[in-house]
Structures are given as C-alpha cells and as structure tokens.
N, C-alpha and C. Protein backbone atom coordinates (compact mmCIF):
# COMPACT_ATOMS: atom_id res chain seq x y z
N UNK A 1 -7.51 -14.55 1.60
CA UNK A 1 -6.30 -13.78 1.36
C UNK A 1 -5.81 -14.06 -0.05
N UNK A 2 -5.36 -13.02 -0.81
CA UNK A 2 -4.91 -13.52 -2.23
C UNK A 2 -3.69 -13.73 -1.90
N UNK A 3 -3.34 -14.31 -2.96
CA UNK A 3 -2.05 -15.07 -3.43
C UNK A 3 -0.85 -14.22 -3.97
N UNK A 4 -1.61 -12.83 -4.37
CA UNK A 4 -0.40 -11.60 -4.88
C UNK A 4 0.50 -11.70 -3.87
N UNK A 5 1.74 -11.75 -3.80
CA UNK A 5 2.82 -11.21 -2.81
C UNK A 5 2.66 -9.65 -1.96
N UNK A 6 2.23 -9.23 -1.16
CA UNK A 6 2.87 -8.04 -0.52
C UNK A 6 4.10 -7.73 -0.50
N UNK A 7 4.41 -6.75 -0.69
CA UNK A 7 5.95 -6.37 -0.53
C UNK A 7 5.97 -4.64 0.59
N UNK A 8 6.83 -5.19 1.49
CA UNK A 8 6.67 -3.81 2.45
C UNK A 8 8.03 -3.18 2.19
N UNK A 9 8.30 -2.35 2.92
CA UNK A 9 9.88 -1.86 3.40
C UNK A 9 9.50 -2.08 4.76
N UNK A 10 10.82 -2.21 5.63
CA UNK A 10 10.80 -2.26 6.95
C UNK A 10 10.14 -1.45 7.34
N UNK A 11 10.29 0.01 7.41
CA UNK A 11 9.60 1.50 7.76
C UNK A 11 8.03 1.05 7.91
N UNK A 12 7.64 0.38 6.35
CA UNK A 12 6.16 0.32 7.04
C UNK A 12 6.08 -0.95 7.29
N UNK A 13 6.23 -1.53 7.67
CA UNK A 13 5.93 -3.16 8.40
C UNK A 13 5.96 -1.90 9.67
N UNK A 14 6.96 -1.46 10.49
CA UNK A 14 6.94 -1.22 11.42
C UNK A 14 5.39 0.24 11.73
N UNK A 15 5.32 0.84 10.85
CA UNK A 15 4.23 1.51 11.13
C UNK A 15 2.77 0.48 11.39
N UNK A 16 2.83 -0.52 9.94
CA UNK A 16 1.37 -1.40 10.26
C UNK A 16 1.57 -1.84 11.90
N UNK A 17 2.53 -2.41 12.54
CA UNK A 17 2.82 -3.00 13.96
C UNK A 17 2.47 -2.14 14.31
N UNK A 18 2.61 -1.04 14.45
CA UNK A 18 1.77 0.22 15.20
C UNK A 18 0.56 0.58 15.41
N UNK A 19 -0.07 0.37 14.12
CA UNK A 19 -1.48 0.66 13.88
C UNK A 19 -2.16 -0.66 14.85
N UNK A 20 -1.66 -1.58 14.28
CA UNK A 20 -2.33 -3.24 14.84
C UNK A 20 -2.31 -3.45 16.16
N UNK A 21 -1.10 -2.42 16.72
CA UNK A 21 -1.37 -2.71 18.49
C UNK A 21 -1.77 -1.81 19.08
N UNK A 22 -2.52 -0.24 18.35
CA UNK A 22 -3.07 0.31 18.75
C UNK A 22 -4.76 -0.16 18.65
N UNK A 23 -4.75 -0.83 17.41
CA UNK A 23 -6.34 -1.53 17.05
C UNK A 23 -6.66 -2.56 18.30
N UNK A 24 -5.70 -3.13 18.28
CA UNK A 24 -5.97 -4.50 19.63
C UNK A 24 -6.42 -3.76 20.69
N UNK A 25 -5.39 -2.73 21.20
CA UNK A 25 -5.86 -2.07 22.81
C UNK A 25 -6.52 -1.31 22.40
N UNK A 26 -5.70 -0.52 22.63
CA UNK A 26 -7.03 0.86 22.41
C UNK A 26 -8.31 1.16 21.91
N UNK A 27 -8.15 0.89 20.82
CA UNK A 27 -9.66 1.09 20.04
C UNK A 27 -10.28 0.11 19.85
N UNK A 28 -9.65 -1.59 20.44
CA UNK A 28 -10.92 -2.32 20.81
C UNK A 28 -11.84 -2.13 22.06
N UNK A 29 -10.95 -1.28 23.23
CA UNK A 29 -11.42 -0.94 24.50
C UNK A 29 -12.27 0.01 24.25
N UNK A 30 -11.96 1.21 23.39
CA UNK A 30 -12.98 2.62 23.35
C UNK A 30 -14.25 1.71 22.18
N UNK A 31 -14.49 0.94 21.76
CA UNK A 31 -15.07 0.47 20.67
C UNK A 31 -16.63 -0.66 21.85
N UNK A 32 -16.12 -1.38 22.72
CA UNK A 32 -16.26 -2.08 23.62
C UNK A 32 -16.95 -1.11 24.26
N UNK A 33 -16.40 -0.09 25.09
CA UNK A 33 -17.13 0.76 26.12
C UNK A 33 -18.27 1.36 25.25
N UNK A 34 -18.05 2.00 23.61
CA UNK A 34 -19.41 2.34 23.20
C UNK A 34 -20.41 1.21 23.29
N UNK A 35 -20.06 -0.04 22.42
CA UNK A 35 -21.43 -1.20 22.79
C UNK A 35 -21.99 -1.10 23.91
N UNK A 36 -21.50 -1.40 25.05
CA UNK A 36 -21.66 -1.36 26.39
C UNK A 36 -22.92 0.02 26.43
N UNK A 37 -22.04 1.38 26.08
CA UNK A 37 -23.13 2.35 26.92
C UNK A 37 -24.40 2.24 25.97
N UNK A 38 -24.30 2.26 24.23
CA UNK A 38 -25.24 1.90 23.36
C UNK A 38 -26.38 0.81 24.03
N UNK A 39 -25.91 -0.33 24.81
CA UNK A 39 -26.70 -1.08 25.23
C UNK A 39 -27.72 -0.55 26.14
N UNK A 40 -26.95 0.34 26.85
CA UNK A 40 -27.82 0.98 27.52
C UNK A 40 -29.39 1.77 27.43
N UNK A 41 -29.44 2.04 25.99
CA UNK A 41 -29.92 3.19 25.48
C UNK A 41 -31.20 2.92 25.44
N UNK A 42 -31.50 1.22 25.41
CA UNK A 42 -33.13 0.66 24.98
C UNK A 42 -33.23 -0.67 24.33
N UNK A 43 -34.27 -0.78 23.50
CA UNK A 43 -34.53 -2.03 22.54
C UNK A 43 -33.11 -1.67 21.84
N UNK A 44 -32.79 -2.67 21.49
CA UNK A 44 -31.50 -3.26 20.41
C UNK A 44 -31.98 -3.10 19.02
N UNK A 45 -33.34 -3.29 19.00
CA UNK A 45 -33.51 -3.40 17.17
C UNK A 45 -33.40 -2.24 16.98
N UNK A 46 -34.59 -1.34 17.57
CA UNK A 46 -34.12 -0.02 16.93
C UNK A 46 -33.18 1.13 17.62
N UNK A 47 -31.97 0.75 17.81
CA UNK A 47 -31.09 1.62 18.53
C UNK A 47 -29.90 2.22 17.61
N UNK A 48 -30.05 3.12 16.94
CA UNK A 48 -28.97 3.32 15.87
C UNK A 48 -27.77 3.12 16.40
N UNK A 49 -27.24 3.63 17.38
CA UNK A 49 -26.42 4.34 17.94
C UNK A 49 -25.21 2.86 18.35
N UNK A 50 -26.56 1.97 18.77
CA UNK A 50 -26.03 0.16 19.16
C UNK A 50 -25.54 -0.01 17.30
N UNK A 51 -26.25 -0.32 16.07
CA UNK A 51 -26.03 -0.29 15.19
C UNK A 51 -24.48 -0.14 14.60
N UNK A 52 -24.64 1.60 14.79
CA UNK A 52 -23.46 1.99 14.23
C UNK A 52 -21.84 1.40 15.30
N UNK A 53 -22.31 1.34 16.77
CA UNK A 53 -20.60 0.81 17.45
C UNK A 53 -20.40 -0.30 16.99
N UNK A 54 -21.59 -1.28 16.34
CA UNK A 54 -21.41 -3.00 15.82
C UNK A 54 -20.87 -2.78 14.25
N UNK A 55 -20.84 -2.04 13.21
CA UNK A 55 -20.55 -1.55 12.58
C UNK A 55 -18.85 -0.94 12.44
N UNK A 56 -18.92 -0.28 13.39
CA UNK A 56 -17.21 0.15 13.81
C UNK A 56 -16.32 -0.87 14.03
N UNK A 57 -17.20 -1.89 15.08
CA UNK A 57 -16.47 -2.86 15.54
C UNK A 57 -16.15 -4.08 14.14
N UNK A 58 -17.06 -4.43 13.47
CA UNK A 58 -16.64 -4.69 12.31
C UNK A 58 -15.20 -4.34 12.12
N UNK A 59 -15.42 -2.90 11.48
CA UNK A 59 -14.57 -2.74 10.37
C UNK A 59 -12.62 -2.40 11.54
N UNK A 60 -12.99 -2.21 12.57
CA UNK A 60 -11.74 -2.53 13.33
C UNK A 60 -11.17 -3.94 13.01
N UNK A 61 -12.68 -5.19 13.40
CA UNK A 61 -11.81 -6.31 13.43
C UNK A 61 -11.20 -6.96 11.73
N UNK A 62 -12.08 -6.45 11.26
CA UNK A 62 -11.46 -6.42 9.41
C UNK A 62 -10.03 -6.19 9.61
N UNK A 63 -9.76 -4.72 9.77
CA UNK A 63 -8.67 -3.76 9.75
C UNK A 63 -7.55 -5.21 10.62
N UNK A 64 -7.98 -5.18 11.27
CA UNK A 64 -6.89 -6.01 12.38
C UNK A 64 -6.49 -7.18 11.60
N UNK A 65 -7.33 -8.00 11.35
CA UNK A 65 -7.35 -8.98 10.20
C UNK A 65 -6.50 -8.89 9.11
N UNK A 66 -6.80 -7.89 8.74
CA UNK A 66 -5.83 -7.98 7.46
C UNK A 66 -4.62 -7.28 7.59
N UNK A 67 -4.21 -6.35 8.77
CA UNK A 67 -2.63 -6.29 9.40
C UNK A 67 -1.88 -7.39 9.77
N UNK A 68 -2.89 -8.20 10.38
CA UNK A 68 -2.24 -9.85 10.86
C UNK A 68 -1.50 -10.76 9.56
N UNK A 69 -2.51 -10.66 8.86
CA UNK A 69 -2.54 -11.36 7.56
C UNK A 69 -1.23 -11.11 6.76
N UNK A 70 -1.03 -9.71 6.72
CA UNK A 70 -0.25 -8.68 5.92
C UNK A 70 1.13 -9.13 6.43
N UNK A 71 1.18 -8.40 7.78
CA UNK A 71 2.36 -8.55 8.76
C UNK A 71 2.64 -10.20 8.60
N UNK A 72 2.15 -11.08 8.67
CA UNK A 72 2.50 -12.53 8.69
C UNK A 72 3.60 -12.97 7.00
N UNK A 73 2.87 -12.65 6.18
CA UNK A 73 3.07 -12.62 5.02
C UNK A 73 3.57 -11.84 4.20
N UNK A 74 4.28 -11.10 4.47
CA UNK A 74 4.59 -9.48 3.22
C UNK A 74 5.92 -10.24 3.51
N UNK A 75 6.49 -9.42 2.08
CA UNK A 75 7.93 -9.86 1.81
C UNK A 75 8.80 -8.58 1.66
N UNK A 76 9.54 -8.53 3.14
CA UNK A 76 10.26 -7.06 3.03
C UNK A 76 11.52 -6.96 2.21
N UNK A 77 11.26 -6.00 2.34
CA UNK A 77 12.54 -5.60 0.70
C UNK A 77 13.27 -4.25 1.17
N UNK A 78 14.68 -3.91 1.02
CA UNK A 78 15.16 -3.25 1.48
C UNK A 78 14.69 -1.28 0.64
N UNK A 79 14.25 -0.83 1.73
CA UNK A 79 13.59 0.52 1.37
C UNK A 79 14.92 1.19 0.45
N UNK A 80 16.06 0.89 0.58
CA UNK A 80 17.00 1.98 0.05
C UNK A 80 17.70 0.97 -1.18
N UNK A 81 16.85 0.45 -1.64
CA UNK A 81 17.35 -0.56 -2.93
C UNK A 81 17.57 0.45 -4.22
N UNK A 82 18.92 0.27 -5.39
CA UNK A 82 18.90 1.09 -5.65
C UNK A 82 19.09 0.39 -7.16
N UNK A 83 20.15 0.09 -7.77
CA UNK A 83 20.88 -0.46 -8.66
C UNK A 83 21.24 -2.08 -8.51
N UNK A 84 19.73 -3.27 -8.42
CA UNK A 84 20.46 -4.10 -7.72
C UNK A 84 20.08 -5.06 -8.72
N UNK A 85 20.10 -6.27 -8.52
CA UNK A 85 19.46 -7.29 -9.16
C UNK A 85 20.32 -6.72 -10.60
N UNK A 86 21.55 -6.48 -10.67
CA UNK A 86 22.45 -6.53 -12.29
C UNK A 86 22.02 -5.59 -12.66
N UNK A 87 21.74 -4.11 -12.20
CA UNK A 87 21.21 -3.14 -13.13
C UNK A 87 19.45 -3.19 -13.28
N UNK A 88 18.65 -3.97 -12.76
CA UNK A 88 17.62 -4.35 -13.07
C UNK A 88 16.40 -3.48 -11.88
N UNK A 89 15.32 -2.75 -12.87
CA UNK A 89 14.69 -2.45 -11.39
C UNK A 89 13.48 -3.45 -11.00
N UNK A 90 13.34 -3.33 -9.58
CA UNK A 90 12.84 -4.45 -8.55
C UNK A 90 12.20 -3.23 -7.74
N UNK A 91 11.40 -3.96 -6.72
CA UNK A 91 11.11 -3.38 -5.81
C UNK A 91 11.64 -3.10 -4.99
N UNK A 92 11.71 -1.39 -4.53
CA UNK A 92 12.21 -0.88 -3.71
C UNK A 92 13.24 0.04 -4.72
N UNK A 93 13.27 -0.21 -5.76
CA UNK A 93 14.12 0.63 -6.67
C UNK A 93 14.04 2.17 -6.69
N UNK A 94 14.91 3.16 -6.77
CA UNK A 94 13.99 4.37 -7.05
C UNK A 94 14.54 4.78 -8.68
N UNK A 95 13.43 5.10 -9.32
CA UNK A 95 14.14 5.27 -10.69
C UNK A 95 13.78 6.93 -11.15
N UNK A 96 14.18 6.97 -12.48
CA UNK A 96 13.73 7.93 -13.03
C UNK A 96 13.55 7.95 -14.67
N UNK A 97 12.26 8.43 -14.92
CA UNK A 97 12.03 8.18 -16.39
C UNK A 97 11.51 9.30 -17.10
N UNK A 98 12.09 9.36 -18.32
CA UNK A 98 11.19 10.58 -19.38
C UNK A 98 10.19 10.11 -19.94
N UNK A 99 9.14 11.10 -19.82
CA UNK A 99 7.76 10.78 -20.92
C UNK A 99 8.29 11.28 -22.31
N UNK A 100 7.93 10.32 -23.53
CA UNK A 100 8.25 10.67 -24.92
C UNK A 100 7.84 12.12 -24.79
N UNK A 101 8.49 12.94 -25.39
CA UNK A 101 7.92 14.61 -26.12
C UNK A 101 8.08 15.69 -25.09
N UNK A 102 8.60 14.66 -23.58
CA UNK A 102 8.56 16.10 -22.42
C UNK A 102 10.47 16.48 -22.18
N UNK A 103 10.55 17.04 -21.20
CA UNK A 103 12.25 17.10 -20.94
C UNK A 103 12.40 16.75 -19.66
N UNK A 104 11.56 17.27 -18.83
CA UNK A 104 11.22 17.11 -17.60
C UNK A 104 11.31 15.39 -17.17
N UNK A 105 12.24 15.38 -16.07
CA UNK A 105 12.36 13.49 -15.61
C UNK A 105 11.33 13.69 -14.36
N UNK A 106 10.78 12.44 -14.76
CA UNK A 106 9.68 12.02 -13.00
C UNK A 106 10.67 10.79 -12.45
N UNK A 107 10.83 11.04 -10.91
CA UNK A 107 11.27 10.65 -9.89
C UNK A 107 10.20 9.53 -9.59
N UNK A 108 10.16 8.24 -9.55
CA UNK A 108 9.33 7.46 -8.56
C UNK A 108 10.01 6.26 -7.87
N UNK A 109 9.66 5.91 -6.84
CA UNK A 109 9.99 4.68 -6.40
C UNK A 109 9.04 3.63 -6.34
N UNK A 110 9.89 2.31 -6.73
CA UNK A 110 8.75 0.81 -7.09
C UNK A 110 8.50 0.30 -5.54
N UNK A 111 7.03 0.13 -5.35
CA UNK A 111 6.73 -0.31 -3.66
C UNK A 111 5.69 -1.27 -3.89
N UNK A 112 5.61 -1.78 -2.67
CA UNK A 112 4.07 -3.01 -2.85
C UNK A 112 2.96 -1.79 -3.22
N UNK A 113 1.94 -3.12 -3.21
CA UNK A 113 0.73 -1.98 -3.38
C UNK A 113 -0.09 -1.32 -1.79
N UNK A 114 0.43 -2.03 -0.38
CA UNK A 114 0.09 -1.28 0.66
C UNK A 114 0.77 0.27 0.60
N UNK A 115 2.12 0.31 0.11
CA UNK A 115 2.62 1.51 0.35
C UNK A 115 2.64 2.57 -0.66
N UNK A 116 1.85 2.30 -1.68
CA UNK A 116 2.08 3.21 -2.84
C UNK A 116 1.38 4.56 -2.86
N UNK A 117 2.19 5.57 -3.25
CA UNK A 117 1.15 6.70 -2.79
C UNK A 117 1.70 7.67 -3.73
N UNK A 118 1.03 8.06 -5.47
CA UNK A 118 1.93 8.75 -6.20
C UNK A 118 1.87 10.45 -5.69
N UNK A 119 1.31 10.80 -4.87
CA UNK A 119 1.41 11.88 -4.10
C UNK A 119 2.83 12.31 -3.25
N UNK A 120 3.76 11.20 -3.40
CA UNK A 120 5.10 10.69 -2.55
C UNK A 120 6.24 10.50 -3.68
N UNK A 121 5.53 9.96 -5.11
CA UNK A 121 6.05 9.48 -5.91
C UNK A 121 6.21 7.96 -5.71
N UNK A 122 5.44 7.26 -4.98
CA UNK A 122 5.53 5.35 -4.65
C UNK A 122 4.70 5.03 -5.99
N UNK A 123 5.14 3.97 -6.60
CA UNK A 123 4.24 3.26 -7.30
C UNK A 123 4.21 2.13 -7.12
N UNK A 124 3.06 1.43 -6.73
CA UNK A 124 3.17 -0.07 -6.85
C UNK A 124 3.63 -0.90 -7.98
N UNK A 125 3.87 -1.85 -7.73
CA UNK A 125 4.91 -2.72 -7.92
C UNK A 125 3.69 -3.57 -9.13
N UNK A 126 1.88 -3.38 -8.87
CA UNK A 126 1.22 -4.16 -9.43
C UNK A 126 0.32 -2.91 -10.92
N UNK A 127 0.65 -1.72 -10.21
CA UNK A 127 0.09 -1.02 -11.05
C UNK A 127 0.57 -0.65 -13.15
N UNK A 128 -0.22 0.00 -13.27
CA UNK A 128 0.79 -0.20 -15.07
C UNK A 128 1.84 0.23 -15.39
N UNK A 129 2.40 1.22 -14.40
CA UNK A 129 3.51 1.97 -14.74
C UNK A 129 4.53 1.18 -13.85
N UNK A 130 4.42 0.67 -12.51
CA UNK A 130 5.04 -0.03 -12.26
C UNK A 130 5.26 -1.80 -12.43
N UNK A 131 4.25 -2.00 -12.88
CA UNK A 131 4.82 -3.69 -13.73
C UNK A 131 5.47 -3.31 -14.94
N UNK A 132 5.31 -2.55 -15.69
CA UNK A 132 6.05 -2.03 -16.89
C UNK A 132 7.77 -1.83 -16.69
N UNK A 133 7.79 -1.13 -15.31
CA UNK A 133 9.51 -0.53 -14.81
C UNK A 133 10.05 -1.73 -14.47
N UNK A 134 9.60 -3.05 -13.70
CA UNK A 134 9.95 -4.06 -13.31
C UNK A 134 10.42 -5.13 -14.41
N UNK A 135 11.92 -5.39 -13.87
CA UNK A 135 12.99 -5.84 -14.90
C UNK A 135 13.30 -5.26 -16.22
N UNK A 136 13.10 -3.82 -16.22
CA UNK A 136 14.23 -3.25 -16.96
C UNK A 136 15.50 -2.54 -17.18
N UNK A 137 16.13 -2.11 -17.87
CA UNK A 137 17.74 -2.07 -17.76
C UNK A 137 17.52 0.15 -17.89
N UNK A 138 18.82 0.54 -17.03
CA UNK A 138 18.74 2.08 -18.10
C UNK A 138 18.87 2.25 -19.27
N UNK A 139 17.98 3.07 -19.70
CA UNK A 139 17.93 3.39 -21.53
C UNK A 139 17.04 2.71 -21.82
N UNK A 140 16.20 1.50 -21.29
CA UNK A 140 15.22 1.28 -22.07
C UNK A 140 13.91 1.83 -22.62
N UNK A 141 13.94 1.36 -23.38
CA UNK A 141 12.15 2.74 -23.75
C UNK A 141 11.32 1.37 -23.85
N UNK A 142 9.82 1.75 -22.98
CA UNK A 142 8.71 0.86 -23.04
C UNK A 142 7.59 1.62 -23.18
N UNK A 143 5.81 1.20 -23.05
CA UNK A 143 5.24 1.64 -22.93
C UNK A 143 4.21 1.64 -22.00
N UNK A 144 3.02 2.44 -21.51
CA UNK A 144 2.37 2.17 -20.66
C UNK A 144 0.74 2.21 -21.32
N UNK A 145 0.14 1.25 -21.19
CA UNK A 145 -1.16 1.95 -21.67
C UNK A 145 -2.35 2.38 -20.77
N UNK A 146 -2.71 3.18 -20.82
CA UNK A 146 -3.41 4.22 -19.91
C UNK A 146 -4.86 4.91 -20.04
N UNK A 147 -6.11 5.24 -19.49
CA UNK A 147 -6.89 5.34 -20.40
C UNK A 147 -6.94 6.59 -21.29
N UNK A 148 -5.92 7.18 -21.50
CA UNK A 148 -5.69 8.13 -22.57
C UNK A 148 -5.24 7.78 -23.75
N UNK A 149 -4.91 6.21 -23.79
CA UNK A 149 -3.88 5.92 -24.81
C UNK A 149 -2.32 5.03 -24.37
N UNK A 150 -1.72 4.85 -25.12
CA UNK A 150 -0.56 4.41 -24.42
C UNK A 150 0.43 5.64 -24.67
N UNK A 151 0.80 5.40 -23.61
CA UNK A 151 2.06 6.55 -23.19
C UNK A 151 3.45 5.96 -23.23
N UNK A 152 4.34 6.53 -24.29
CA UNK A 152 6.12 5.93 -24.11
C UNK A 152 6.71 6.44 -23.19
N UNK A 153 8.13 5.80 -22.60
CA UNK A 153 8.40 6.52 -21.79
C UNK A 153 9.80 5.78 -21.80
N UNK A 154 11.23 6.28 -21.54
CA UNK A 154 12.53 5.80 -21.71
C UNK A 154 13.42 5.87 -20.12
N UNK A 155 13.37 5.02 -19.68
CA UNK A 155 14.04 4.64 -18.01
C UNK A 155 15.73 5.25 -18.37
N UNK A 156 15.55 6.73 -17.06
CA UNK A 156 16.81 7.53 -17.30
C UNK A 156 18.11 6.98 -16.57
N UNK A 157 17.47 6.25 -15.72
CA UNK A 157 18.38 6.38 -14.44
C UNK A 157 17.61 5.33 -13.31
N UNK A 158 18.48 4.11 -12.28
CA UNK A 158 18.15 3.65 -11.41
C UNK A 158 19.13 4.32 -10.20
C-alpha cells in the first residue's frame, strides 16, 4: 500500500462500502459457482473456461483488497468545503480559474485521486493542475506544466 494519503468525501467512502459488500457476497458467490461448474468441464490444464473464473476471481479479490485498504485508511474531507483553511484551497475545495488569453472560467473541484473524474470537473488533489491549486489564495496566478508547454492560469474564485 503506498504511503500517498487518500482523501474521499463521505458520498464516496459510502459508495466504495457498497461496491465492497457487494464484492464479498454477491460476486464472490456468482464467481465461486462459475469455478465449481468450470470444474466440471474436464482436465483443469486445458480448460479455458476454469482459467478465465480463476482469473476473475483474482481480480475481485484485488478489487476487495484494495477497498479494505482504502476504506481503512482514506482521510475524509468534507465534500462541500468551500473557503476554508483562511481563504486557502484544500481538498474538497471547489474553485474557479482563468486560463491566460481565454475569458471563459473553468469550474473544478480538488478531490483525492479515487474520485477524480475531469468529465465531472474533479481533479485530484495529486495531479498537475491540482497540486498547483493546493494552498493558494484568490487572485493568484500560477502555472501548470503540461505536455504542451506550461500553461498560466489566475485562481478566480474559491
């Protein structure tokens, strides 16, 4: 397990608990009954079919593993964090920033890296645009570098 911090919001701590106790029952039982009928099928060496449910079953008990791991360890942070830490953004912040030369403001919010999804506007908290937003004030102008180049950009609003 690395040493990076997780950072959740409640919302998804409570979704991973979801996923993790559907992984335990459910889909260790439907996962189980395939081995089982796979066994059925013949020789074991060459039985794809045995193969691929040992395979599944893997990557379930991975999956489970690292919800346990996650859920044990993540450091929740309040989803509706806004202006906190003295003006400062943190995780869970939602901000808004101009790119140098545009007019147009982008909307994002700072999240761990389980929940980031810039399709939502989430950015993690580890990525370049969001270690960059982390601990700065409104009005500041920083930069990001990107593989296009580095990109400026001036924090409008927390």
């Amino acid at each position: 397990m690395s040493d990076v911090k997780q950072y959740l919001t409640n919302d998804k701590l409570q979704e991973f608990k979801k996923e993790l106790s559907f992984l335990k029952t459910d889909k260790r039982k439907q996962v189980a009954e395939s081995l089982e009928y796979t066994k059925k099928l013949g020789d074991l060496s060459e039985n794809a079919e045995y193969h691929d449910a040992r395979q599944i079953q893997a990557e379930v008990e991975d999956r489970i593993n690292h919800l346990e791991n996650l859920i044990k360890t993540a450091v929740i942070v309040d989803g509706d964090a806004s202006a906190t830490h003295e003006g400062m953004v943190s995780i869970g912040s939602a901000v808004k920033i101009q790119k140098e030369g545009e007019k147009d403001l982008r909307e994002y919010k700072i999240v761990g890296s389980e929940e980031a999804d810039m399709s939502q506007g989430k950015v993690s908290n580890l990525s370049p645009l969001g270690s960059a937003l982390l601990g700065r004030k409104k009005g500041d102008k920083f930069a990001v570098n990107t593989p296009k180049g580095k990109v400026s950009y001036t924090l409008i609003s927390i």
